[in-house]
Every structure is written in C-alpha cells, then in structure tokens.
PDB file of N, CA and C in Angstrom:
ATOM      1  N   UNK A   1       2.644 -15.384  17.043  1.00  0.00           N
ATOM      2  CA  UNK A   1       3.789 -15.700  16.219  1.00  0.00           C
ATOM      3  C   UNK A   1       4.926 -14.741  16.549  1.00  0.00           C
ATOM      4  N   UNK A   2       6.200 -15.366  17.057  1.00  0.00           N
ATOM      5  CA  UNK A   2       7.005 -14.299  17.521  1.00  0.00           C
ATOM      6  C   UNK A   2       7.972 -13.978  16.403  1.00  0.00           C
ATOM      7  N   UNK A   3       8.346 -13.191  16.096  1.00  0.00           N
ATOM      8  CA  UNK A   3       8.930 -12.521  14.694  1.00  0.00           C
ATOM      9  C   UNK A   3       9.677 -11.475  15.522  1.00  0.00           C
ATOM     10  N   UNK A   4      11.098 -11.624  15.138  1.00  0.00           N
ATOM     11  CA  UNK A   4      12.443 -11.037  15.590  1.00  0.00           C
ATOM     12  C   UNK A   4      12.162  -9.111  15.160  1.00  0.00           C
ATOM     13  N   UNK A   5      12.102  -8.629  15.668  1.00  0.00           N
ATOM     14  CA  UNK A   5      11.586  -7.052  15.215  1.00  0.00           C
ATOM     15  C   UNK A   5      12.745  -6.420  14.474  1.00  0.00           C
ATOM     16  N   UNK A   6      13.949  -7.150  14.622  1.00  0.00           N
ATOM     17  CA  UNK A   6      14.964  -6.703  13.813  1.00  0.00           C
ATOM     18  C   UNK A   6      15.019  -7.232  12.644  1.00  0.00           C
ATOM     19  N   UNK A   7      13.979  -7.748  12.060  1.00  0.00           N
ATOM     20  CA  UNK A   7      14.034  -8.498  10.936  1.00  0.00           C
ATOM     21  C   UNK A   7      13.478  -7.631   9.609  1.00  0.00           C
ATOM     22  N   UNK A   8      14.315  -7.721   8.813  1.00  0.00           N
ATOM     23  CA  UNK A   8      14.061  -6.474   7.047  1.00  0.00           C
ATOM     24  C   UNK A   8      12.520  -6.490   7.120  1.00  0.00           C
ATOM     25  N   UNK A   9      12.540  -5.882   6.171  1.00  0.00           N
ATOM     26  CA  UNK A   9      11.414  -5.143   5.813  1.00  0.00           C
ATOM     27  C   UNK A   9      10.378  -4.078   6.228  1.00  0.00           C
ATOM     28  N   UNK A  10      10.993  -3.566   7.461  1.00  0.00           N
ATOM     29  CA  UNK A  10      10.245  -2.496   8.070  1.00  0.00           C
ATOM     30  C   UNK A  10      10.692  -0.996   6.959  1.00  0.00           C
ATOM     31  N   UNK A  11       9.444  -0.629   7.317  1.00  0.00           N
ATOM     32  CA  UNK A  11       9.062   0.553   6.233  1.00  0.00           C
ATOM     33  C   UNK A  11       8.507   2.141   6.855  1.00  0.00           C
ATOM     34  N   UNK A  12       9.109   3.118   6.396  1.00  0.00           N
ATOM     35  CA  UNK A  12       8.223   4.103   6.372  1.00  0.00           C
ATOM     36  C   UNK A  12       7.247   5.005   5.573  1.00  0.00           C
ATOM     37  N   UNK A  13       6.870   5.842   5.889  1.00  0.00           N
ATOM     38  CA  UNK A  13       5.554   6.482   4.718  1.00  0.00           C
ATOM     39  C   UNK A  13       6.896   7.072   4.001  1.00  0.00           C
ATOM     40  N   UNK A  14       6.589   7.406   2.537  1.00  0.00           N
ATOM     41  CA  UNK A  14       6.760   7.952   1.771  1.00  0.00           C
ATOM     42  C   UNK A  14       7.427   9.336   1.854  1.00  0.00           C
ATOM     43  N   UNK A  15       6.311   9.805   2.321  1.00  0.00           N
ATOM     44  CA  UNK A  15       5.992  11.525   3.379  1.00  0.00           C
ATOM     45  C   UNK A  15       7.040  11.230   4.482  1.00  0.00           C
ATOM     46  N   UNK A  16       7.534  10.762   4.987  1.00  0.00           N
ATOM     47  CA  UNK A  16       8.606  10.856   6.235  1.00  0.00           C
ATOM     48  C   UNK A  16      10.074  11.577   5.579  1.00  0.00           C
ATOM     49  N   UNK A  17      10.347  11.884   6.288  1.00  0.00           N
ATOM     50  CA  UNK A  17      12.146  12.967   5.651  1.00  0.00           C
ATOM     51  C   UNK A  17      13.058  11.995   6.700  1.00  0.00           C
ATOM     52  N   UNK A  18      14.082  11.917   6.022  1.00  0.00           N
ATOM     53  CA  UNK A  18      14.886  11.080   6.454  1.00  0.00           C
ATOM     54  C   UNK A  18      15.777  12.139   8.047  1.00  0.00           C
ATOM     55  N   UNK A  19      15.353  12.644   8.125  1.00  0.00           N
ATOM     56  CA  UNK A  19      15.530  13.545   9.436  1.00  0.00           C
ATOM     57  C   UNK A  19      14.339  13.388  10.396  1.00  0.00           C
ATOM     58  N   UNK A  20      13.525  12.772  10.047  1.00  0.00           N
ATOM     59  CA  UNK A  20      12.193  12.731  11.023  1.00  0.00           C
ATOM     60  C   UNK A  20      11.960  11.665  12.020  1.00  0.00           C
ATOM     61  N   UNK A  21      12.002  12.065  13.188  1.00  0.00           N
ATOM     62  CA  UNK A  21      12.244  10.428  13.613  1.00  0.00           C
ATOM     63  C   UNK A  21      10.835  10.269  14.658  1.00  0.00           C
ATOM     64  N   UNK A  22       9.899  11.597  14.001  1.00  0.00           N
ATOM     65  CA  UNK A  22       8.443  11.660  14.934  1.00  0.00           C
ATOM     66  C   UNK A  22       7.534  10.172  13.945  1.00  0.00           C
ATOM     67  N   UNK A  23       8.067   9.699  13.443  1.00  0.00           N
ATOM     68  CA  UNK A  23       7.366   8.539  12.734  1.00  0.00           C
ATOM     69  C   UNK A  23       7.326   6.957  13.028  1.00  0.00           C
ATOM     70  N   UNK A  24       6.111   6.397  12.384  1.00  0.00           N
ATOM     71  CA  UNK A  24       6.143   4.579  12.839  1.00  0.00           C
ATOM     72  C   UNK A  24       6.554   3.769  11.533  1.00  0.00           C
ATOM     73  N   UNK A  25       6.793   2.963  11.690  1.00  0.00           N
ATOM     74  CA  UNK A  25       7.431   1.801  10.883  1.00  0.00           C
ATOM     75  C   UNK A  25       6.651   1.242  11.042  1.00  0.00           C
ATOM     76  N   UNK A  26       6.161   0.511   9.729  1.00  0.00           N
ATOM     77  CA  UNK A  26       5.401  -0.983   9.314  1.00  0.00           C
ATOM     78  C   UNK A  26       6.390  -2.166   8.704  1.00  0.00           C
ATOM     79  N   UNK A  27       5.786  -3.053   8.713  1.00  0.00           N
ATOM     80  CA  UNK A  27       6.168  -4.519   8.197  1.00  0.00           C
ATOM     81  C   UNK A  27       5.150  -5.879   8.385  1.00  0.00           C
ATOM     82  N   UNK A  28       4.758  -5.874   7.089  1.00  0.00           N
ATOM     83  CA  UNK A  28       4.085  -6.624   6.254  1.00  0.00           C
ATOM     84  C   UNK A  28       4.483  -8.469   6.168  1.00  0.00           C
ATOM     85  N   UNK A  29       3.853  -9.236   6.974  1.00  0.00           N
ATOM     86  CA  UNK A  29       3.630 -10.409   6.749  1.00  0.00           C
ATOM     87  C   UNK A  29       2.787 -10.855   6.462  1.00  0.00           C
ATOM     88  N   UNK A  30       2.913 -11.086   5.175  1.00  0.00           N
ATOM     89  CA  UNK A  30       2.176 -12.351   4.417  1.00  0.00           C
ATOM     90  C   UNK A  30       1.300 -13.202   5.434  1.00  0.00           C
ATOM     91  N   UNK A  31       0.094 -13.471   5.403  1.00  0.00           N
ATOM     92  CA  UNK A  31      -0.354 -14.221   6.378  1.00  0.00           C
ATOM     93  C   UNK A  31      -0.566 -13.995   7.726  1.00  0.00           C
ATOM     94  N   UNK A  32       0.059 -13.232   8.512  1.00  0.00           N
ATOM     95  CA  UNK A  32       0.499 -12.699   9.781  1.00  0.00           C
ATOM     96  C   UNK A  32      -0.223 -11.580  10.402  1.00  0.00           C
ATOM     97  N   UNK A  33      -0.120 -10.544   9.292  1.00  0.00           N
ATOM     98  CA  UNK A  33      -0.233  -9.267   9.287  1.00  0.00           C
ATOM     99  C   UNK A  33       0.211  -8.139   9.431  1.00  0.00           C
ATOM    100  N   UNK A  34       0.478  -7.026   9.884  1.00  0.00           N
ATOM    101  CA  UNK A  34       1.349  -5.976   9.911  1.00  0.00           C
ATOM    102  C   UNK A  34       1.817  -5.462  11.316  1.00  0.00           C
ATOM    103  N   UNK A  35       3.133  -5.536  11.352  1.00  0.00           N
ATOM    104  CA  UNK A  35       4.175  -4.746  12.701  1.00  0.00           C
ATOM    105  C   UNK A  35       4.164  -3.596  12.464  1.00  0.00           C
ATOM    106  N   UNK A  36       3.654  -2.799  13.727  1.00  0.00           N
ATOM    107  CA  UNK A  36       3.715  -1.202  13.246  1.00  0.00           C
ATOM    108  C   UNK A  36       4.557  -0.999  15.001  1.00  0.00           C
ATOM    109  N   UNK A  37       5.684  -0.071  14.726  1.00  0.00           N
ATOM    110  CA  UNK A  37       6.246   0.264  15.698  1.00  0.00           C
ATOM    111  C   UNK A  37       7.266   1.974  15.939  1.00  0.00           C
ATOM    112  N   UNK A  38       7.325   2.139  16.965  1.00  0.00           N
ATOM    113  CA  UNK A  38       8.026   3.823  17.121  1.00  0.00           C
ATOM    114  C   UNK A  38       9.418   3.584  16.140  1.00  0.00           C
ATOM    115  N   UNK A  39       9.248   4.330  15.452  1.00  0.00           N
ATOM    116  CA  UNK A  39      10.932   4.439  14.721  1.00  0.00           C
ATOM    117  C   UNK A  39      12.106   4.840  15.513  1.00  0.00           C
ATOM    118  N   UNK A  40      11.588   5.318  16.968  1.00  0.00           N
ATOM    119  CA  UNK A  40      12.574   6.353  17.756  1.00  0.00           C
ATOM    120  C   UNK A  40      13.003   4.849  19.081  1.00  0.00           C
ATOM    121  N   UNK A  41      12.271   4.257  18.799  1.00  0.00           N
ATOM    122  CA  UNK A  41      12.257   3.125  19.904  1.00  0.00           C
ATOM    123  C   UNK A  41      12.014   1.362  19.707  1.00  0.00           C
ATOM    124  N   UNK A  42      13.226   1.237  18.623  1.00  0.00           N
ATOM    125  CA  UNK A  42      12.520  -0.070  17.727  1.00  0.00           C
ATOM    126  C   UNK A  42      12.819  -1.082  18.351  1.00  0.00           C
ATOM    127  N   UNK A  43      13.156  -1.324  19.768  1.00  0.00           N
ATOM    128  CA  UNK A  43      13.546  -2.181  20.661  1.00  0.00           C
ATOM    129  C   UNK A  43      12.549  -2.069  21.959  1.00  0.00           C
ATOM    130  N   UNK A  44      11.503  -1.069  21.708  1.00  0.00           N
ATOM    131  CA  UNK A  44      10.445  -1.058  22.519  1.00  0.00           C
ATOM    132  C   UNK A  44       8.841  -1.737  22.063  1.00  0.00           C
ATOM    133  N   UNK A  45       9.360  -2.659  21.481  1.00  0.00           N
ATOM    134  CA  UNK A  45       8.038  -3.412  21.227  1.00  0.00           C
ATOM    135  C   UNK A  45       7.189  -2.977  19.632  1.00  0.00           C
ATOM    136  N   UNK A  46       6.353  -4.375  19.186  1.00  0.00           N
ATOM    137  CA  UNK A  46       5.790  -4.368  18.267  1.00  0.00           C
ATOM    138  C   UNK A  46       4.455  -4.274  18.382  1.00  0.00           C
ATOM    139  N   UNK A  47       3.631  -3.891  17.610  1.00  0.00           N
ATOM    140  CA  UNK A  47       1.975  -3.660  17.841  1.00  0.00           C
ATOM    141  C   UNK A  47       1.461  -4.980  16.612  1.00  0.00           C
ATOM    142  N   UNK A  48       1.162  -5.770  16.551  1.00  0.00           N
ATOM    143  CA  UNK A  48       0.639  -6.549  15.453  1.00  0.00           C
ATOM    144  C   UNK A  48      -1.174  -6.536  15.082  1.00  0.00           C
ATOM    145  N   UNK A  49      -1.052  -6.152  13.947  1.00  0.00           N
ATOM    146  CA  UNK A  49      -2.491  -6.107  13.684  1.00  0.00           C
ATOM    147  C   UNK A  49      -3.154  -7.123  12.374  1.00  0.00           C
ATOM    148  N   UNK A  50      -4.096  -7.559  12.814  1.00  0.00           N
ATOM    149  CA  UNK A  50      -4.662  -8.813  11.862  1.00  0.00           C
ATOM    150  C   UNK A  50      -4.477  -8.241  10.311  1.00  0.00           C
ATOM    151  N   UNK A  51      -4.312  -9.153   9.151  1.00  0.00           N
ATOM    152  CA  UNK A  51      -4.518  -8.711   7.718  1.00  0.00           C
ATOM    153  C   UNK A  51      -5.897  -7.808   7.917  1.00  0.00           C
ATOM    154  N   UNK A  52      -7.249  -8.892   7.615  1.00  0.00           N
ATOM    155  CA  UNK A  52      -8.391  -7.863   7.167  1.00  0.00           C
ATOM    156  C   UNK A  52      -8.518  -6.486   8.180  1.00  0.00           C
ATOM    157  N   UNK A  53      -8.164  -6.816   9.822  1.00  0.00           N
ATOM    158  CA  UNK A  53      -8.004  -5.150  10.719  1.00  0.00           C
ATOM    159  C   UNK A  53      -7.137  -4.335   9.425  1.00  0.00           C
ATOM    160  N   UNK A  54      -5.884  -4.574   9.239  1.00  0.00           N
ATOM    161  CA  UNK A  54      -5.057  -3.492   8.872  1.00  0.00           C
ATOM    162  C   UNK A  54      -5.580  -3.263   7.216  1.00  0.00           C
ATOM    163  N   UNK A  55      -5.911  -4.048   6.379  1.00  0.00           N
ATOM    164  CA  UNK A  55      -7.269  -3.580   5.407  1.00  0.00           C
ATOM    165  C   UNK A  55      -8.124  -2.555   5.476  1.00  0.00           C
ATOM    166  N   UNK A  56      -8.940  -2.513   6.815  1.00  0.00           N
ATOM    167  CA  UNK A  56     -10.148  -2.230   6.911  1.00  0.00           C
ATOM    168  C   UNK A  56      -9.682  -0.657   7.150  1.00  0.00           C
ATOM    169  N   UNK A  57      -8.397  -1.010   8.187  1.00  0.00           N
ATOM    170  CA  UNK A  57      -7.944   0.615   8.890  1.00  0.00           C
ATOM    171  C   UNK A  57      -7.216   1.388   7.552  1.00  0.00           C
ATOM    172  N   UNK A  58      -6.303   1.023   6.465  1.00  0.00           N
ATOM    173  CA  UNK A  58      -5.802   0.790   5.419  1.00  0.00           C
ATOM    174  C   UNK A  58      -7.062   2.074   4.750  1.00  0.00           C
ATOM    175  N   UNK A  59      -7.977   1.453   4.540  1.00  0.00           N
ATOM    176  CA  UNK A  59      -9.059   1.843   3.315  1.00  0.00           C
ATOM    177  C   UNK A  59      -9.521   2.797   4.118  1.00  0.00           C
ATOM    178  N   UNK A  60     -10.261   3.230   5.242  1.00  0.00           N
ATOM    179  CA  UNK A  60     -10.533   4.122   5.582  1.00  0.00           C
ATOM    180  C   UNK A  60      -9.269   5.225   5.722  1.00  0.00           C
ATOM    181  N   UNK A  61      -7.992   5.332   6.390  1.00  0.00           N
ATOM    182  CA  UNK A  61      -7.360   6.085   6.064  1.00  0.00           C
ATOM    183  C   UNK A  61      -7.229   6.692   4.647  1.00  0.00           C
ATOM    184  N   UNK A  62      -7.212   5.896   3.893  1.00  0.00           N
ATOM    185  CA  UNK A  62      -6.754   6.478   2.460  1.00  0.00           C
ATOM    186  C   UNK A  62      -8.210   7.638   1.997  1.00  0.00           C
ATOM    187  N   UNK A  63      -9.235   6.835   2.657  1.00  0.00           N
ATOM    188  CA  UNK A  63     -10.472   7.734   2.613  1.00  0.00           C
ATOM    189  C   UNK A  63     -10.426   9.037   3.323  1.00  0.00           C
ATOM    190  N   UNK A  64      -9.630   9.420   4.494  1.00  0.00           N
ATOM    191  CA  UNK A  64     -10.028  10.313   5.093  1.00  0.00           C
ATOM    192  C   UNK A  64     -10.968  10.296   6.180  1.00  0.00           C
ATOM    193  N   UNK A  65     -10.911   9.256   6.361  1.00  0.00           N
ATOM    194  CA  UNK A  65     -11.699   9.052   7.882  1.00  0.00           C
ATOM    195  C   UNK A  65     -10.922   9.793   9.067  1.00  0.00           C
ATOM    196  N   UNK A  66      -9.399   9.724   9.267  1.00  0.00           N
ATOM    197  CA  UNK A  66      -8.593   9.874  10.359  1.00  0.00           C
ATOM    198  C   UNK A  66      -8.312  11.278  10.351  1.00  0.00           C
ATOM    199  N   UNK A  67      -8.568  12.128   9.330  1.00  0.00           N
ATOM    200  CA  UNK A  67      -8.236  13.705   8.885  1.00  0.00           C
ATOM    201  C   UNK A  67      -8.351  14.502   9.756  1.00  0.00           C
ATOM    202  N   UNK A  68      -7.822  15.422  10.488  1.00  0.00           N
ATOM    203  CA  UNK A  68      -8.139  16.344  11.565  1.00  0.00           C
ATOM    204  C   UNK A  68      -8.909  17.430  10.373  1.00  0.00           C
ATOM    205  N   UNK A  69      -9.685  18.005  10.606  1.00  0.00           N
ATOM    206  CA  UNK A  69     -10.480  19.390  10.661  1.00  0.00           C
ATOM    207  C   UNK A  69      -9.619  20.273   9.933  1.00  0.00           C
ATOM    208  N   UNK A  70      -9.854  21.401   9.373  1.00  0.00           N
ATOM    209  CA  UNK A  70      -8.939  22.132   8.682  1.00  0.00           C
ATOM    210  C   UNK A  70      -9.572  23.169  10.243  1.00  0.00           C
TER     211      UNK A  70
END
C-alpha cells in the first residue's frame, strides 16, 4: 500500500526534545500498520511494519526486553 510519507500524522516519543534530531518517527494506520522512519531523513524512505508485528514489538518494549544493561 503506497502511502505518501509526507502525509500527517507522523509522531515522535514523548522523550524526544525538540532539538533532537537523533530520533524516528512513527505513523499509525488503521489497518495498514505503522511507518517508522529517520526524522533527519524523511525523504529517505519508510519501514512499514504489520499491526500484530508492531503489537508484539510494542509490548515487549514497554516490558524491557530492548534495555541495554546498566
């Protein structure tokens, strides 16, 4: 499904400072699933990942699966 990458709704974390441009952008389609792309390079392509993938990756992050080591 080709979806214009300039199209609203791309998002960043929360945690990002509006000076930070080491960060990725998401955007959420209904049905589709989620565009995750370089914030520094938003004309360099989209990554699309299935609903239940970005769920699955979703819930384990929030768990702490991805955590580096103290």
């Amino acid at each position: 499904m080709p979806i214009n990458n300039r199209d609203t709704g791309w998002f960043k974390s929360r945690r990002s400072t509006s000076g930070n441009d080491q960060c990725v952008e998401c955007r959420i389609v209904s049905g589709a699933g989620t565009g995750v792309r370089d914030s520094k390079d938003r004309d360099g392509g989209v990554l699309w990942i299935p609903p239940l993938s970005w769920a699955s990756f979703s819930e384990q992050a929030k768990a702490g699966a991805f955590d580096l080591p103290n």
